[in-house]
N, C-alpha and C. Protein backbone atom coordinates (compact mmCIF):
# COMPACT_ATOMS: atom_id res chain seq x y z
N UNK A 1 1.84 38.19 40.19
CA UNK A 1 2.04 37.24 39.11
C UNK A 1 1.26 37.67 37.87
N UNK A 2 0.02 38.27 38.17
CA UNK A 2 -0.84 38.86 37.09
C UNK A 2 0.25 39.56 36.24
N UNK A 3 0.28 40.45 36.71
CA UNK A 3 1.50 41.74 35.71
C UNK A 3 2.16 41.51 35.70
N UNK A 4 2.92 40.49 35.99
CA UNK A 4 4.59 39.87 35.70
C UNK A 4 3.62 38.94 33.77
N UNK A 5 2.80 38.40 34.14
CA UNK A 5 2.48 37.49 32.97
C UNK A 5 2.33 38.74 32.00
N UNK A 6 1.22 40.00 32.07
CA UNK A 6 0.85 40.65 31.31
C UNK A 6 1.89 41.54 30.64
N UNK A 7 2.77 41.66 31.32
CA UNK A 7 3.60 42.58 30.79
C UNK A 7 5.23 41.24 30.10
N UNK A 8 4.69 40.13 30.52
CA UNK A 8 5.80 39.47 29.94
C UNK A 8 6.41 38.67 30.18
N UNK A 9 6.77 39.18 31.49
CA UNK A 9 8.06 39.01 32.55
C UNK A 9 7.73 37.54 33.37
N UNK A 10 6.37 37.05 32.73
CA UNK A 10 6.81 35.63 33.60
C UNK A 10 6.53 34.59 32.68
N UNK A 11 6.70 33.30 32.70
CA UNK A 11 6.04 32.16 32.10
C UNK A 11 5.29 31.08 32.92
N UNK A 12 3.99 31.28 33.00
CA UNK A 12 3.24 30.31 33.82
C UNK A 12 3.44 29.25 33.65
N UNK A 13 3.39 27.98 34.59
CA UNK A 13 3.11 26.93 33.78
C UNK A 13 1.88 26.81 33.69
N UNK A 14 1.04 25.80 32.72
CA UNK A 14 -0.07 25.90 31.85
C UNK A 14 -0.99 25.93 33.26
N UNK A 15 -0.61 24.97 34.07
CA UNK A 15 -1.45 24.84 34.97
C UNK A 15 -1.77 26.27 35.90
N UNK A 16 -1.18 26.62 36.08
CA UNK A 16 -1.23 28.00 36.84
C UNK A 16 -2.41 28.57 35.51
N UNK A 17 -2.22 28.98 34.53
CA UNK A 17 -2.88 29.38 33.52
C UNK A 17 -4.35 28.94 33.91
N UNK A 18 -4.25 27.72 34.20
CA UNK A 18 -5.82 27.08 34.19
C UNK A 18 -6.44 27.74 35.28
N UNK A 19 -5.52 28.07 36.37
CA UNK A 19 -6.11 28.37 37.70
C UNK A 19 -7.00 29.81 37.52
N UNK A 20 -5.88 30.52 36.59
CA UNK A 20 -6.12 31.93 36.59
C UNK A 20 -7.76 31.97 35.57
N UNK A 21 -7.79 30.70 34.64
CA UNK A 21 -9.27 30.71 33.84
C UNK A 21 -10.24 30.61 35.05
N UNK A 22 -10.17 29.92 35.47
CA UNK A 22 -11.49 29.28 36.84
C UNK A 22 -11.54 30.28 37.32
N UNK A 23 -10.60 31.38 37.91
CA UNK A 23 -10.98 32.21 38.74
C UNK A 23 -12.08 33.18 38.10
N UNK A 24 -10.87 33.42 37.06
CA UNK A 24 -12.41 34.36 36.14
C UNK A 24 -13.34 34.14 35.13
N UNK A 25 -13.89 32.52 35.83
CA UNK A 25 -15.22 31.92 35.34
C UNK A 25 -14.88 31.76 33.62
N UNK A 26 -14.22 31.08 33.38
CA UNK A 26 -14.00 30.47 31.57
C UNK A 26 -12.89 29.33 32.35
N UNK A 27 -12.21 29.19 30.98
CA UNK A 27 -11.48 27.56 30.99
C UNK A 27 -10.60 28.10 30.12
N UNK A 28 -8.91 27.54 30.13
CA UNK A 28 -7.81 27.43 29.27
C UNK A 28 -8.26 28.01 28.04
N UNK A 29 -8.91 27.42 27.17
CA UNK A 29 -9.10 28.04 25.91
C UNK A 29 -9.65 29.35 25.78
N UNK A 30 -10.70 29.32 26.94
CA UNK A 30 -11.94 30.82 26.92
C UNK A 30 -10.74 31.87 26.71
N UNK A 31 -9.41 31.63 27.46
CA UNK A 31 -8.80 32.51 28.14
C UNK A 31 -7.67 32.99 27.25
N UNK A 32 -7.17 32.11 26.15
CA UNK A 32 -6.20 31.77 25.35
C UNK A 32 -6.69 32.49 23.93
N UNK A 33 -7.64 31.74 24.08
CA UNK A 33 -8.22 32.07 22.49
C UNK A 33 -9.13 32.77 21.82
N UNK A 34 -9.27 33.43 20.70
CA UNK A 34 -10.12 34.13 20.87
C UNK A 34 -12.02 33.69 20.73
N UNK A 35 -12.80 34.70 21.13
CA UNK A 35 -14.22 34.15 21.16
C UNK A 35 -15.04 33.46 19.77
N UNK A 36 -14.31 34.27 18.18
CA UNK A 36 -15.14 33.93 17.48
C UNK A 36 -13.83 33.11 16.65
N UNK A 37 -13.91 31.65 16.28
CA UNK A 37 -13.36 31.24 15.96
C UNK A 37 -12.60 31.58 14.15
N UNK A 38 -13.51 32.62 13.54
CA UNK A 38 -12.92 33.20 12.60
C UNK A 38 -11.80 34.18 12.44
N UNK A 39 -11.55 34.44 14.18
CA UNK A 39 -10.82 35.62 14.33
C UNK A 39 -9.58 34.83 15.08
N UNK A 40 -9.53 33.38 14.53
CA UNK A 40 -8.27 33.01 15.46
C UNK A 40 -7.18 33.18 14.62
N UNK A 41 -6.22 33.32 15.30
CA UNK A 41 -4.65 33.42 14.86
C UNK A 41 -4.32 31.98 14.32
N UNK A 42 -3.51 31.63 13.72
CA UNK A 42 -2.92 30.33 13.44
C UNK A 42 -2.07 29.56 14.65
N UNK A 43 -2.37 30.10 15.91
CA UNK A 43 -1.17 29.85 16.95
C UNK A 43 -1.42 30.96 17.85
N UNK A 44 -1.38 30.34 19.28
CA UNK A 44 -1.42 31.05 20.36
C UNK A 44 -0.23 30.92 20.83
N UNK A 45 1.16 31.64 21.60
CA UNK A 45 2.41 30.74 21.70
C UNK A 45 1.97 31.01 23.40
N UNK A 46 1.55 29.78 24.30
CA UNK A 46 1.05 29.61 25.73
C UNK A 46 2.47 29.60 26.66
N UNK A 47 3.27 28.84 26.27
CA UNK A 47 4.29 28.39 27.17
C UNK A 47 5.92 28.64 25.92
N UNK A 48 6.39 29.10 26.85
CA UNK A 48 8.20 29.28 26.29
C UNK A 48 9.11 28.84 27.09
N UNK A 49 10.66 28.21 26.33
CA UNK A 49 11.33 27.82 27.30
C UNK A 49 12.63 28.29 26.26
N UNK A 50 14.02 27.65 27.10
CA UNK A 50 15.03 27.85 26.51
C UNK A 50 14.71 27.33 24.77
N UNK A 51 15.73 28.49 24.00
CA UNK A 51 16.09 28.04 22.67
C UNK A 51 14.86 27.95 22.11
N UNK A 52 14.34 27.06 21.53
CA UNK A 52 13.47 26.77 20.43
C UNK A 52 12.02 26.00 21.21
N UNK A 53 12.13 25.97 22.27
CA UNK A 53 11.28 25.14 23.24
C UNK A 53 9.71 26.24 23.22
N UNK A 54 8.68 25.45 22.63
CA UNK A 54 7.75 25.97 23.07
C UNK A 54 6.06 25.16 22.71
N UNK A 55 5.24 25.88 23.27
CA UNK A 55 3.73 25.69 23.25
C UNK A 55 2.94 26.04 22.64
N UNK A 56 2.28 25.73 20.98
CA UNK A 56 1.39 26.56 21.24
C UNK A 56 -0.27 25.90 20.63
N UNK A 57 -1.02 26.51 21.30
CA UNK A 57 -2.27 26.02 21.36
C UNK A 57 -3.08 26.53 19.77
N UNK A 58 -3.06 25.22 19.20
CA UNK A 58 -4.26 25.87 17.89
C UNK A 58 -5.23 25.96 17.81
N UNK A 59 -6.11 24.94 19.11
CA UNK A 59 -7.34 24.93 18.47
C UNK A 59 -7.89 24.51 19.63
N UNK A 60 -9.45 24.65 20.08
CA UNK A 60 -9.79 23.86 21.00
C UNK A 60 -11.62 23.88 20.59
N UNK A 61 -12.24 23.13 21.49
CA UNK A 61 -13.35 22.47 21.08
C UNK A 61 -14.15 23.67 22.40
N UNK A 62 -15.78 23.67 21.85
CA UNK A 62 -16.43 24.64 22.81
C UNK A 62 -17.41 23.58 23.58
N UNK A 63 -17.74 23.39 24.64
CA UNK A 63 -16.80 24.11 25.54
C UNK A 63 -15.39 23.17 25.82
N UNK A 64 -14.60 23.87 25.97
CA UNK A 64 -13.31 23.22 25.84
C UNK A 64 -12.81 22.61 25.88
N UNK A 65 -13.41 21.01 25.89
CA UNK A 65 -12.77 19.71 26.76
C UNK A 65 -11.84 18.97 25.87
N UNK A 66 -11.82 19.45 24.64
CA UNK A 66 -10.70 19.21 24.01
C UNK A 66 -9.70 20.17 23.13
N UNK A 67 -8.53 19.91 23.24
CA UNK A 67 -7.37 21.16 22.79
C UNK A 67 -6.53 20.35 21.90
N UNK A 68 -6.13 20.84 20.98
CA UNK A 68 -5.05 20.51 19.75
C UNK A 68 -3.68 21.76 20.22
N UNK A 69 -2.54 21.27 20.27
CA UNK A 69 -1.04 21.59 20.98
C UNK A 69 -0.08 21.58 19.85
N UNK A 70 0.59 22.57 19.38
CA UNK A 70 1.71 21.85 18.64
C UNK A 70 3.23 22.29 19.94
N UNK A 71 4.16 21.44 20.10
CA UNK A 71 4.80 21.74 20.85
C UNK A 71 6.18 21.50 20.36
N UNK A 72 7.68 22.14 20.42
CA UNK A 72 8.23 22.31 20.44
C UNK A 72 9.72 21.76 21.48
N UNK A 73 10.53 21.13 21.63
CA UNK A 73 11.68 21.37 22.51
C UNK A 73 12.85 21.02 22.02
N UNK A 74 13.71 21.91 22.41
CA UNK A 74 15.52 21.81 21.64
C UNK A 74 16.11 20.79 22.66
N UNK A 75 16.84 20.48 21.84
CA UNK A 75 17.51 19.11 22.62
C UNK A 75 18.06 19.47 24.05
N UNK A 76 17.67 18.80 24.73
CA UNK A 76 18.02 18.76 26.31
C UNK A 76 16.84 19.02 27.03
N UNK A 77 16.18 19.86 26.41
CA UNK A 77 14.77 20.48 26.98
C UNK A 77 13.94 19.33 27.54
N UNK A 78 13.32 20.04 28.71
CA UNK A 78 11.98 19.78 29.46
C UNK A 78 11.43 20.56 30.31
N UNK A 79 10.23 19.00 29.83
CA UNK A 79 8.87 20.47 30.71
C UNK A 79 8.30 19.58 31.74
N UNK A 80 8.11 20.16 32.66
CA UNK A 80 7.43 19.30 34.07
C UNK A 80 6.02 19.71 33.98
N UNK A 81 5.10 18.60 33.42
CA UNK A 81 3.72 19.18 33.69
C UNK A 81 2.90 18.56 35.36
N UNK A 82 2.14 19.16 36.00
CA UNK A 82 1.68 19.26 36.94
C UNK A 82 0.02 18.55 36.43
N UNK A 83 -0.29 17.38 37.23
CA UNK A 83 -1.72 16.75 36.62
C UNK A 83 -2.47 17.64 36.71
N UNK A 84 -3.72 17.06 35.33
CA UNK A 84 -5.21 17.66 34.98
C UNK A 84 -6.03 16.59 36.11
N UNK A 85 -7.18 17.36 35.75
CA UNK A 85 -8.28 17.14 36.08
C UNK A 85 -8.17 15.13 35.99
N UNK A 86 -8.86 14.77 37.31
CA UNK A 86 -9.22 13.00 37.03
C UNK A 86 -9.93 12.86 35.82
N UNK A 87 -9.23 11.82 35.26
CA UNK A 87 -9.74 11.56 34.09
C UNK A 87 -9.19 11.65 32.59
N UNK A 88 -8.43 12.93 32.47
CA UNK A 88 -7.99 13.68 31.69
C UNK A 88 -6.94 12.86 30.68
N UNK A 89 -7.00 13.26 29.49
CA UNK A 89 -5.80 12.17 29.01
C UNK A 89 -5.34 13.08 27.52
N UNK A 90 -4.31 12.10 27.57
CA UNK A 90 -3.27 13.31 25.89
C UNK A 90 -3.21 12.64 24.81
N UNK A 91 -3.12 12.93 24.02
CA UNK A 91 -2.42 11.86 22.89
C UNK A 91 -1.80 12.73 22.43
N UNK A 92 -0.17 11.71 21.99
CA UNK A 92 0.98 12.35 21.47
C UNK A 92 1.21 12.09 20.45
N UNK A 93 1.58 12.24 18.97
CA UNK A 93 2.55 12.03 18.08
C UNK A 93 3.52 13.02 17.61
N UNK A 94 3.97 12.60 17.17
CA UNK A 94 5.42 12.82 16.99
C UNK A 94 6.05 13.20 15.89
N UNK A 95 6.14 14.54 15.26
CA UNK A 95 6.51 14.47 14.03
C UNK A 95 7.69 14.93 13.34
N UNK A 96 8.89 14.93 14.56
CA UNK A 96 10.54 15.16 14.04
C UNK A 96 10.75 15.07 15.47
N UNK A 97 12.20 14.38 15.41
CA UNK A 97 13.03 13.98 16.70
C UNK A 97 12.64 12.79 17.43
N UNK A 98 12.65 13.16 18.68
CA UNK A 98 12.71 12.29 19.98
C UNK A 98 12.16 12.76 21.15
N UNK A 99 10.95 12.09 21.73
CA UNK A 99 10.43 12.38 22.91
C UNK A 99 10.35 11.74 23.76
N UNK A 100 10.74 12.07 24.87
CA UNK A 100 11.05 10.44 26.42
C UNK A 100 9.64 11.37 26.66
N UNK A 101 8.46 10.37 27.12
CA UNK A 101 7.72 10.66 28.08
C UNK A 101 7.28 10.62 28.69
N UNK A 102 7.80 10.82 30.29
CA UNK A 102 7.89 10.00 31.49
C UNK A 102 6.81 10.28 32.60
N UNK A 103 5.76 9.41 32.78
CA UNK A 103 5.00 9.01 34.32
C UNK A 103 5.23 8.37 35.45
N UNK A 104 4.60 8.20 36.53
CA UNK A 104 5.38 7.15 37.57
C UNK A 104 5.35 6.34 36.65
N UNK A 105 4.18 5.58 35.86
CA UNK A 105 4.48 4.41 35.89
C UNK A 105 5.80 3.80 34.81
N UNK A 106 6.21 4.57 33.82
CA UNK A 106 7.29 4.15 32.77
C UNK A 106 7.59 5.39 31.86
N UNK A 107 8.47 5.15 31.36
CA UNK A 107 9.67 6.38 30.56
C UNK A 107 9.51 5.28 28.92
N UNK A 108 8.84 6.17 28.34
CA UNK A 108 8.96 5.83 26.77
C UNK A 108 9.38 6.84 25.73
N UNK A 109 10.43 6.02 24.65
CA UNK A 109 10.65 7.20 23.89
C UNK A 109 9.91 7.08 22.75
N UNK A 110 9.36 8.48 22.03
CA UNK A 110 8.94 8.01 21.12
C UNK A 110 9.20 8.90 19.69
N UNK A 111 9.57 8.07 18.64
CA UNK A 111 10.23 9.13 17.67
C UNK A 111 9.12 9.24 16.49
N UNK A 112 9.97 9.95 15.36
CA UNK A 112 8.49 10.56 14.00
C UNK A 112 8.10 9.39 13.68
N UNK A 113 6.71 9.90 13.62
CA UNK A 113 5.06 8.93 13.17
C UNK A 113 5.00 8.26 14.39
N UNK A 114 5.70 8.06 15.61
CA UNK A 114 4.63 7.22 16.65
C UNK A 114 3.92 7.95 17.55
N UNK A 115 3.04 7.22 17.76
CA UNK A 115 1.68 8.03 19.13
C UNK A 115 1.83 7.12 20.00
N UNK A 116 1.13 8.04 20.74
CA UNK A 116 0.81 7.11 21.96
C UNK A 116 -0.32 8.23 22.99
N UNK A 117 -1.19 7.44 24.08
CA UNK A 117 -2.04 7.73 24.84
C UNK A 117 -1.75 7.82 26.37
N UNK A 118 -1.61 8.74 27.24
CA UNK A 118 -1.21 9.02 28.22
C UNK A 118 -2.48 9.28 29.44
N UNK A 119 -3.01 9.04 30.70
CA UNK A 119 -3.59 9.78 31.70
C UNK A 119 -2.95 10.60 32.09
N UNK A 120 -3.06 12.22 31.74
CA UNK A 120 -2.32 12.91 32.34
C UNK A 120 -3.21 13.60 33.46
N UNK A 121 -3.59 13.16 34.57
CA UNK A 121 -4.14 12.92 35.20
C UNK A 121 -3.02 12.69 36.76
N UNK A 122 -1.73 12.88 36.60
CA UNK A 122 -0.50 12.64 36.87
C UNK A 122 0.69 13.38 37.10
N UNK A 123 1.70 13.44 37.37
CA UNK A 123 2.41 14.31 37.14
C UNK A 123 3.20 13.62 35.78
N UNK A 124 3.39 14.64 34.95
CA UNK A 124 4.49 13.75 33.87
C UNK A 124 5.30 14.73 33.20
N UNK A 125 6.09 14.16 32.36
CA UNK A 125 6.90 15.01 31.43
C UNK A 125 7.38 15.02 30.20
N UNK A 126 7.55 16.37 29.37
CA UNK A 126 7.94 16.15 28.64
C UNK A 126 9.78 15.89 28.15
N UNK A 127 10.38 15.09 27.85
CA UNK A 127 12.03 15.34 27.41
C UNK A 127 12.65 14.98 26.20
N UNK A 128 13.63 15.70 25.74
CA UNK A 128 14.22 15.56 24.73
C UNK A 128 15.28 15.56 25.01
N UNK A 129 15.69 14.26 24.72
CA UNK A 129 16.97 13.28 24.59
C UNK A 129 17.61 13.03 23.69
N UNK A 130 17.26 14.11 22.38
CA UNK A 130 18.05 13.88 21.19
C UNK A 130 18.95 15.12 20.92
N UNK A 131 19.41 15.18 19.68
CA UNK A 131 20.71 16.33 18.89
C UNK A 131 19.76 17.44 18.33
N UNK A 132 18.09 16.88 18.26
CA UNK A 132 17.51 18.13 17.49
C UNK A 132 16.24 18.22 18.05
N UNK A 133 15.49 19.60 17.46
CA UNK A 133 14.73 19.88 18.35
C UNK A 133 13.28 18.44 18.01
N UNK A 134 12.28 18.28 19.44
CA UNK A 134 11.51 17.65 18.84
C UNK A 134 10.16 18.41 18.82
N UNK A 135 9.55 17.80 17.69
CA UNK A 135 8.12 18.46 17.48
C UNK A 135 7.18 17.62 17.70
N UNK A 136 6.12 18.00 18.14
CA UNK A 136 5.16 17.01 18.89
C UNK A 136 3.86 17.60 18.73
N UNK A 137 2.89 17.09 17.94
CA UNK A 137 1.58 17.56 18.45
C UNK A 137 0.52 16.63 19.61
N UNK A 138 -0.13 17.41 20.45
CA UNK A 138 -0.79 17.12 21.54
C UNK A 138 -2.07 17.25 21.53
N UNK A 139 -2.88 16.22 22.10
CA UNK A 139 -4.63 16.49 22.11
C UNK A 139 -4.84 16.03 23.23
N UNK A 140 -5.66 17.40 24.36
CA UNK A 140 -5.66 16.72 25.25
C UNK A 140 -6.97 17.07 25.49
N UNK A 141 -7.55 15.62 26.61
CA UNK A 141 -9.17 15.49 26.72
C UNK A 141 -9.42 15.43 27.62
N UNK A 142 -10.26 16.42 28.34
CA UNK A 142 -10.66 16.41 29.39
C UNK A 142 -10.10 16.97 30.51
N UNK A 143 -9.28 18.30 30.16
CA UNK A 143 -8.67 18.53 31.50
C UNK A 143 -9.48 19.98 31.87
């Protein structure tokens, strides 16, 4: 799976990503981003999917317990995320389209300028249920 990622050929999901930080003693961001924050890129792209669907990580806090996401998905798209850490939680807004975003406990949609606060702590997801792509930025704490 290592050299399938390095050379390209695979797309982790984030969580797998996380696994692969722990192993070699850092965290999601250590692993993502670079060390001196002057030398960061404007965008890490973490996760890809069909069409226009994607992840990418701008920013995160040292040590890492918090991450800034801008995310991406073309209509129809989703992403199955696999729970963080107990505790852990997201905040979403929303800044073009339509986002269903579904936990056990309820399926909400939410379109440009609304937020909302999630335990992702869970299994949940992301979906797009609209004609265009949606854009979403993400902050997540504590995973």
């Amino acid at each position: 799976m290592l050299t399938q990622i390095e050379l390209g050929q695979a797309n982790p999901s984030l969580v797998t990503i996380d696994r692969i930080a722990a192993a070699l003693g850092t965290d999601f961001a250590g692993l993502a981003l670079p060390e001196s924050p002057g030398d960061a890129p404007a965008s890490v792209q973490v996760w890809r999917g069909e069409g226009s669907s994607e992840a990418l990580l701008l920013a995160a806090t040292t040590p890492a317990d918090t991450e800034l996401w801008r995310w991406t998905l073309a209509p129809g798209a989703r992403y199955d995320a696999q729970p963080d850490k107990a505790g852990a939680q997201e905040i979403h807004h929303v800044i073009a389209g339509e986002l269903a975003l579904v936990t056990r406990e309820a399926s909400r949609t939410l379109v440009a300028g609304d937020t909302t606060v999630i335990f992702s702590d869970q299994p949940y997801s992301y979906v797009n249920p609209g004609e265009t792509d949606v854009v979403f930025f993400r902050v997540v704490s504590g995973a």
